[in-house]
N, C-alpha and C. Protein backbone atom coordinates (compact mmCIF):
# COMPACT_ATOMS: atom_id res chain seq x y z
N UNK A 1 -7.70 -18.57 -2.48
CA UNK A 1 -7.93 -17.13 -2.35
C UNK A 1 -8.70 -16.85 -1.07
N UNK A 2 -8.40 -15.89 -0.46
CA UNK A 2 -8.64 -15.85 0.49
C UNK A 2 -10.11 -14.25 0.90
N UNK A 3 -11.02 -14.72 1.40
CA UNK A 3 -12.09 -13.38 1.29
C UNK A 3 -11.81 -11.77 1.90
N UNK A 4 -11.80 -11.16 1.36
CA UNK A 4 -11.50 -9.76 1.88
C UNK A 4 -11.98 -9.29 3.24
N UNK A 5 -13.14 -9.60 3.82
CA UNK A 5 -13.45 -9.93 5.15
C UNK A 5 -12.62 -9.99 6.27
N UNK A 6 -11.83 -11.56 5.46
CA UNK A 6 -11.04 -11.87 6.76
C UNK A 6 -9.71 -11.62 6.61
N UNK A 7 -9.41 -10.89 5.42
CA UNK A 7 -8.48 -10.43 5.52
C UNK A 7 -8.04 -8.86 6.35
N UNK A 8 -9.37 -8.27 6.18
CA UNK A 8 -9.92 -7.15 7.26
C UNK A 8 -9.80 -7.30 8.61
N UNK A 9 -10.47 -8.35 9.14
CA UNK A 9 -10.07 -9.09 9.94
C UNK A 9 -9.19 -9.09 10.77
N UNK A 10 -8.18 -9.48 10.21
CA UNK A 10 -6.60 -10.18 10.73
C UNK A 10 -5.78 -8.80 10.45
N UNK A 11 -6.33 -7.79 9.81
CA UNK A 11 -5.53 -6.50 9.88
C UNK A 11 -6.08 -5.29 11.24
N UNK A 12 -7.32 -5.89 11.68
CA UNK A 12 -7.67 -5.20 12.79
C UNK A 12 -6.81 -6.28 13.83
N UNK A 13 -6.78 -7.21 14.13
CA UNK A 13 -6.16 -8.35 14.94
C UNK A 13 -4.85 -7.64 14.99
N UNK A 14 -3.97 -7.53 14.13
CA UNK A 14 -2.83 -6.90 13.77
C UNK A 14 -2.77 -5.62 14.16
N UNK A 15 -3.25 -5.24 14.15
CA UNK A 15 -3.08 -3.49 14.27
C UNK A 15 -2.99 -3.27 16.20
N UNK A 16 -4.21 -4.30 16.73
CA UNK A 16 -4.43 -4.42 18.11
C UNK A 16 -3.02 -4.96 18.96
N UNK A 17 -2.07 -6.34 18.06
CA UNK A 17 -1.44 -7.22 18.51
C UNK A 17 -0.20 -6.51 18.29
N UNK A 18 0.27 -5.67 17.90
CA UNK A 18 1.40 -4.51 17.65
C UNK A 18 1.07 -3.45 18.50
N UNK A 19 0.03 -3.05 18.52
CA UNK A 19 0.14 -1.72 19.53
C UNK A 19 0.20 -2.53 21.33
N UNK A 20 -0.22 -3.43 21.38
CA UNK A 20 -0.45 -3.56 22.66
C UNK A 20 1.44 -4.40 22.79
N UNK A 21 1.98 -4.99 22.07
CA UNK A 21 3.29 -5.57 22.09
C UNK A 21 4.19 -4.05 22.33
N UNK A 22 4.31 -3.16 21.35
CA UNK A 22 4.90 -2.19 21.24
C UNK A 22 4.74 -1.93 22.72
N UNK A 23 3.50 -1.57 23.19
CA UNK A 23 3.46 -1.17 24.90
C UNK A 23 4.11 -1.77 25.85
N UNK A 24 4.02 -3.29 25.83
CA UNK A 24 4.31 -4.14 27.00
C UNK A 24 5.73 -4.72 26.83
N UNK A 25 5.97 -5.01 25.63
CA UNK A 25 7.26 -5.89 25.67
C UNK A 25 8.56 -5.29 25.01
N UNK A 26 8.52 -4.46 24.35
CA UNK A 26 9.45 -3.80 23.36
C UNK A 26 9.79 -2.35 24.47
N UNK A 27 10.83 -2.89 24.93
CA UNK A 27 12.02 -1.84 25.39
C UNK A 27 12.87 -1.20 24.69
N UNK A 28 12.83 -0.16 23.62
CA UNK A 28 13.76 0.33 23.11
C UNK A 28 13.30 1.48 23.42
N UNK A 29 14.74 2.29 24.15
CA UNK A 29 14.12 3.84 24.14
C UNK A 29 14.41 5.13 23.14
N UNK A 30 14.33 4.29 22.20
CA UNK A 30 14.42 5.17 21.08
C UNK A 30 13.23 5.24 20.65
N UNK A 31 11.98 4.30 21.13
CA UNK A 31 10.53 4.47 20.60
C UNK A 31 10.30 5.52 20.87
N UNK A 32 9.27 6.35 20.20
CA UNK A 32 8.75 7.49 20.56
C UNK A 32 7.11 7.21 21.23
N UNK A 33 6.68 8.68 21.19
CA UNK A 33 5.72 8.35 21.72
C UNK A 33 4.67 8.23 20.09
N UNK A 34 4.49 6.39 20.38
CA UNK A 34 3.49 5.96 18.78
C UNK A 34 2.73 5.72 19.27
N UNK A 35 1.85 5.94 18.10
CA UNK A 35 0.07 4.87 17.67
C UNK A 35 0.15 4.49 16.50
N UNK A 36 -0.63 3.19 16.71
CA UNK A 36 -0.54 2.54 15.44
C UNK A 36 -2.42 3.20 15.36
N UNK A 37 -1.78 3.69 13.98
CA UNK A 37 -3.36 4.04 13.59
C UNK A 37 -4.20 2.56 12.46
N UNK A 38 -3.39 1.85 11.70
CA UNK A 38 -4.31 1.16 10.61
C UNK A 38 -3.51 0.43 10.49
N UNK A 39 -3.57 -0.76 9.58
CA UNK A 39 -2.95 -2.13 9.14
C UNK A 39 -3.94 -2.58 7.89
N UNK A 40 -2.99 -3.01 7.26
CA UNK A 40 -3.87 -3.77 6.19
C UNK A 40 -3.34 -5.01 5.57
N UNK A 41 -3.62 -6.19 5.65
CA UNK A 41 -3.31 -7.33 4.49
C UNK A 41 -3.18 -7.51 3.28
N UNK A 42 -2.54 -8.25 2.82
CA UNK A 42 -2.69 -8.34 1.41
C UNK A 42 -4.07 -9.94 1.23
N UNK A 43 -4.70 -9.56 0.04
CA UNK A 43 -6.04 -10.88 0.41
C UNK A 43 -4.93 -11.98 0.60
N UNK A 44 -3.78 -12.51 -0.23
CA UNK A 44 -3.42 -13.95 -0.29
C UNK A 44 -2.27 -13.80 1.39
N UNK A 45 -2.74 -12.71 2.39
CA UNK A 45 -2.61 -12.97 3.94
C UNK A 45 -0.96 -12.94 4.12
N UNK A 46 -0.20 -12.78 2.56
CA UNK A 46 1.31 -12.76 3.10
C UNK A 46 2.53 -11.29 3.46
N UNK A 47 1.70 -10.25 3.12
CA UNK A 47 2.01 -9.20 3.86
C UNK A 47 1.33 -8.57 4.66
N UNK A 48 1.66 -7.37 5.51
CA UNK A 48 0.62 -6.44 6.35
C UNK A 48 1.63 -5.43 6.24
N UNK A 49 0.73 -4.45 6.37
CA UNK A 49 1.46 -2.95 6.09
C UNK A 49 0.98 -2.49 7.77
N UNK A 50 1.58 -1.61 8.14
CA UNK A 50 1.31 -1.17 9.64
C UNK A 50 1.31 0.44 9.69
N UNK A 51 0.25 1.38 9.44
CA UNK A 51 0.55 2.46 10.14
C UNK A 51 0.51 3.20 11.27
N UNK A 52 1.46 3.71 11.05
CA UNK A 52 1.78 4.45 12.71
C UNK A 52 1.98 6.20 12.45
N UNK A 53 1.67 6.77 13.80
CA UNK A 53 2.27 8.08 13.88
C UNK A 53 3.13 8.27 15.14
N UNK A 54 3.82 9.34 15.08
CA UNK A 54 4.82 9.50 15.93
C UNK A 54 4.52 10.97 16.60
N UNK A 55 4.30 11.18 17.77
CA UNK A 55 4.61 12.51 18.26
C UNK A 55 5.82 13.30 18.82
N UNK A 56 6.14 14.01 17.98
CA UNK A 56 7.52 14.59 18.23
C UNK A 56 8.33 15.40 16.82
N UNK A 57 9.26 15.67 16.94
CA UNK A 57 10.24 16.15 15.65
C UNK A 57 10.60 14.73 14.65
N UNK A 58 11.25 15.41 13.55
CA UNK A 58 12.00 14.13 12.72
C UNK A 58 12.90 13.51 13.53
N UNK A 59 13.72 13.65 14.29
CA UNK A 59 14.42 13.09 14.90
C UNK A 59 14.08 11.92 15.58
N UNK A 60 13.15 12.23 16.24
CA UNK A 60 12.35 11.36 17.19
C UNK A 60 11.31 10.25 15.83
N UNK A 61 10.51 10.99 15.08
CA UNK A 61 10.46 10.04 14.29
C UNK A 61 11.66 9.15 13.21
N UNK A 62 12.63 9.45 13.71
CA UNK A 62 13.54 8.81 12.61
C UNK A 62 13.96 7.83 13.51
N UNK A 63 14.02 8.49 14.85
CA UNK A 63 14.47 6.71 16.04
C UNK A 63 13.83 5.71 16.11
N UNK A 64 12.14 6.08 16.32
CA UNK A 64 11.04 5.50 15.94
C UNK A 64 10.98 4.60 14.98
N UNK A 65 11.40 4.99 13.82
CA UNK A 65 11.29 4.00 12.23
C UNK A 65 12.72 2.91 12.79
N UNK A 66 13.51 3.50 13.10
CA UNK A 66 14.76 2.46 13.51
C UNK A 66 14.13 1.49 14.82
N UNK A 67 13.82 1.79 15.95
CA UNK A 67 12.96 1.25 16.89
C UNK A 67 12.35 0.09 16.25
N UNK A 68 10.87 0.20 15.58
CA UNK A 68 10.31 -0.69 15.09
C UNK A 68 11.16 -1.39 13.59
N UNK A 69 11.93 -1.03 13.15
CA UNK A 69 12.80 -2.11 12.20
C UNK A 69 13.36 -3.07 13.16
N UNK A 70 14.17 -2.31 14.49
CA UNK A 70 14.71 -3.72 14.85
C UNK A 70 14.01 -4.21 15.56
N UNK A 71 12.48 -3.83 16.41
CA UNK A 71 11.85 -5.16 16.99
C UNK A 71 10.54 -5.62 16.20
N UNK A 72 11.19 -5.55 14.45
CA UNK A 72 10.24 -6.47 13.54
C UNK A 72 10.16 -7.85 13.80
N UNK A 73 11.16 -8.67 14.08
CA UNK A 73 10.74 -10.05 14.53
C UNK A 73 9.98 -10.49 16.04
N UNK A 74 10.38 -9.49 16.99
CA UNK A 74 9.34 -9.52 18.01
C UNK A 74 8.39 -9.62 17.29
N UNK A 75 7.54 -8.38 17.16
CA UNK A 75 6.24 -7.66 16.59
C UNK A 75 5.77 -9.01 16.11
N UNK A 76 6.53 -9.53 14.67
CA UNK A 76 6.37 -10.79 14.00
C UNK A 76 5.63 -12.13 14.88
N UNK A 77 6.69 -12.43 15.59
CA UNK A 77 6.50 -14.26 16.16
C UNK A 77 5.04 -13.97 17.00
N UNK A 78 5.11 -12.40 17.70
CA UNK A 78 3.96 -12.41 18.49
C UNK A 78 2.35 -12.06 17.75
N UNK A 79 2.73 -11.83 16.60
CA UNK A 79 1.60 -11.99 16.00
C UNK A 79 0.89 -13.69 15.03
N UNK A 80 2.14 -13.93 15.37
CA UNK A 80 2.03 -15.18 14.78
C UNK A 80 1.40 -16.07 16.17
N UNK A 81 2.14 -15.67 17.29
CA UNK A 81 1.57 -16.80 18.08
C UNK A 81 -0.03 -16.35 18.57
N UNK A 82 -0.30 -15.01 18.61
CA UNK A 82 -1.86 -14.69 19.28
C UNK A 82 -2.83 -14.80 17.45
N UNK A 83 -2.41 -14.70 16.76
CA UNK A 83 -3.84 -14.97 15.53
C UNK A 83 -3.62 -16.21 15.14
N UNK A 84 -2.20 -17.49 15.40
CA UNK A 84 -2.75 -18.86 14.90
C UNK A 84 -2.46 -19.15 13.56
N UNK A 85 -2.45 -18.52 12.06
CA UNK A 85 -2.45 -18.23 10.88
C UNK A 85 -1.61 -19.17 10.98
N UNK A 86 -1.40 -19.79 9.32
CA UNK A 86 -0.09 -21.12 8.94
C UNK A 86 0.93 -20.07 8.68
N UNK A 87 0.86 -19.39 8.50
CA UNK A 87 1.79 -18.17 7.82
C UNK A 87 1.59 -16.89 8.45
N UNK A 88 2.27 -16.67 8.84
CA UNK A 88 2.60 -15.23 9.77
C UNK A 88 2.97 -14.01 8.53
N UNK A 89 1.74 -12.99 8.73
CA UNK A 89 2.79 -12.42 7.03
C UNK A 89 3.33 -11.21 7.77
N UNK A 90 4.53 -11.11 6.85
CA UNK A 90 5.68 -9.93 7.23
C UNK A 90 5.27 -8.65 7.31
N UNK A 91 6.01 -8.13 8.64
CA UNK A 91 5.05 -6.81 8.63
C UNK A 91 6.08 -5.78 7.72
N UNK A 92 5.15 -4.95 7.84
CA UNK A 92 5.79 -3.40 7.41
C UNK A 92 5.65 -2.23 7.42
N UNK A 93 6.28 -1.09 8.36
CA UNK A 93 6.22 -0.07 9.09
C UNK A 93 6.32 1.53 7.84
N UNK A 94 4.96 1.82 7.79
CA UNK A 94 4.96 2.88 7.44
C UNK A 94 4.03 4.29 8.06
N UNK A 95 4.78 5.02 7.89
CA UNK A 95 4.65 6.18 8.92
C UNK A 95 3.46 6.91 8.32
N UNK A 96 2.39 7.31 9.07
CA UNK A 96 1.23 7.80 8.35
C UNK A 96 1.22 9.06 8.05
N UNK A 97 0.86 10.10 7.33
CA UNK A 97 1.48 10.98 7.01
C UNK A 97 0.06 12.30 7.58
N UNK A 98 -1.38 11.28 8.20
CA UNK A 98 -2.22 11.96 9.44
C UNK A 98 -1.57 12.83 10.53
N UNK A 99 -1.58 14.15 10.65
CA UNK A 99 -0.85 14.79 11.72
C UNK A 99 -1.44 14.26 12.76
């Protein structure tokens, strides 16, 4: 079992290691203009939830949600390779509902 701490932790790590990927390496121009506002782990470290907001109409947030589905395995390996973890846990993109 793993301490809630560091599971805190690795969801701020996460939250940092997605927004700054989303910036630099992920070319899709269907992204909109996002922020990842929060992330959270699960304690046993094998999921992360990711929220984000989008500025713009539904439209633009609906490219957005497609955007980050398909560069989930980017997002993925590169969080796996900058935090180290035996287990990389799967992310998952939900849209924050913070205007």
């Amino acid at each position: 079992m793993v301490d809630a701490a560091r599971a805190r932790k690795l969801a701020d790590r996460i939250k940092v290691i997605v927004a700054e990927t989303l910036e630099l390496k992920v070319k899709d121009p269907r992204l909109g203009f996002i922020t990842v506002t929060d992330a959270k782990v699960t304690n046993d470290l094998q999921q992360a939830t990711v929220f984000y907001t989008v500025f713009g109409d539904d439209s633009e947030k609906a490219d957005t949600a497609a955007a980050l589905e398909s560069a989930r395995g980017v997002l993925r390996s590169e969080v796996g390779r900058q935090t180290g973890v035996r287990h990389t846990p799967t992310l998952e993109f939900v849209a924050d509902a913070v205007p």
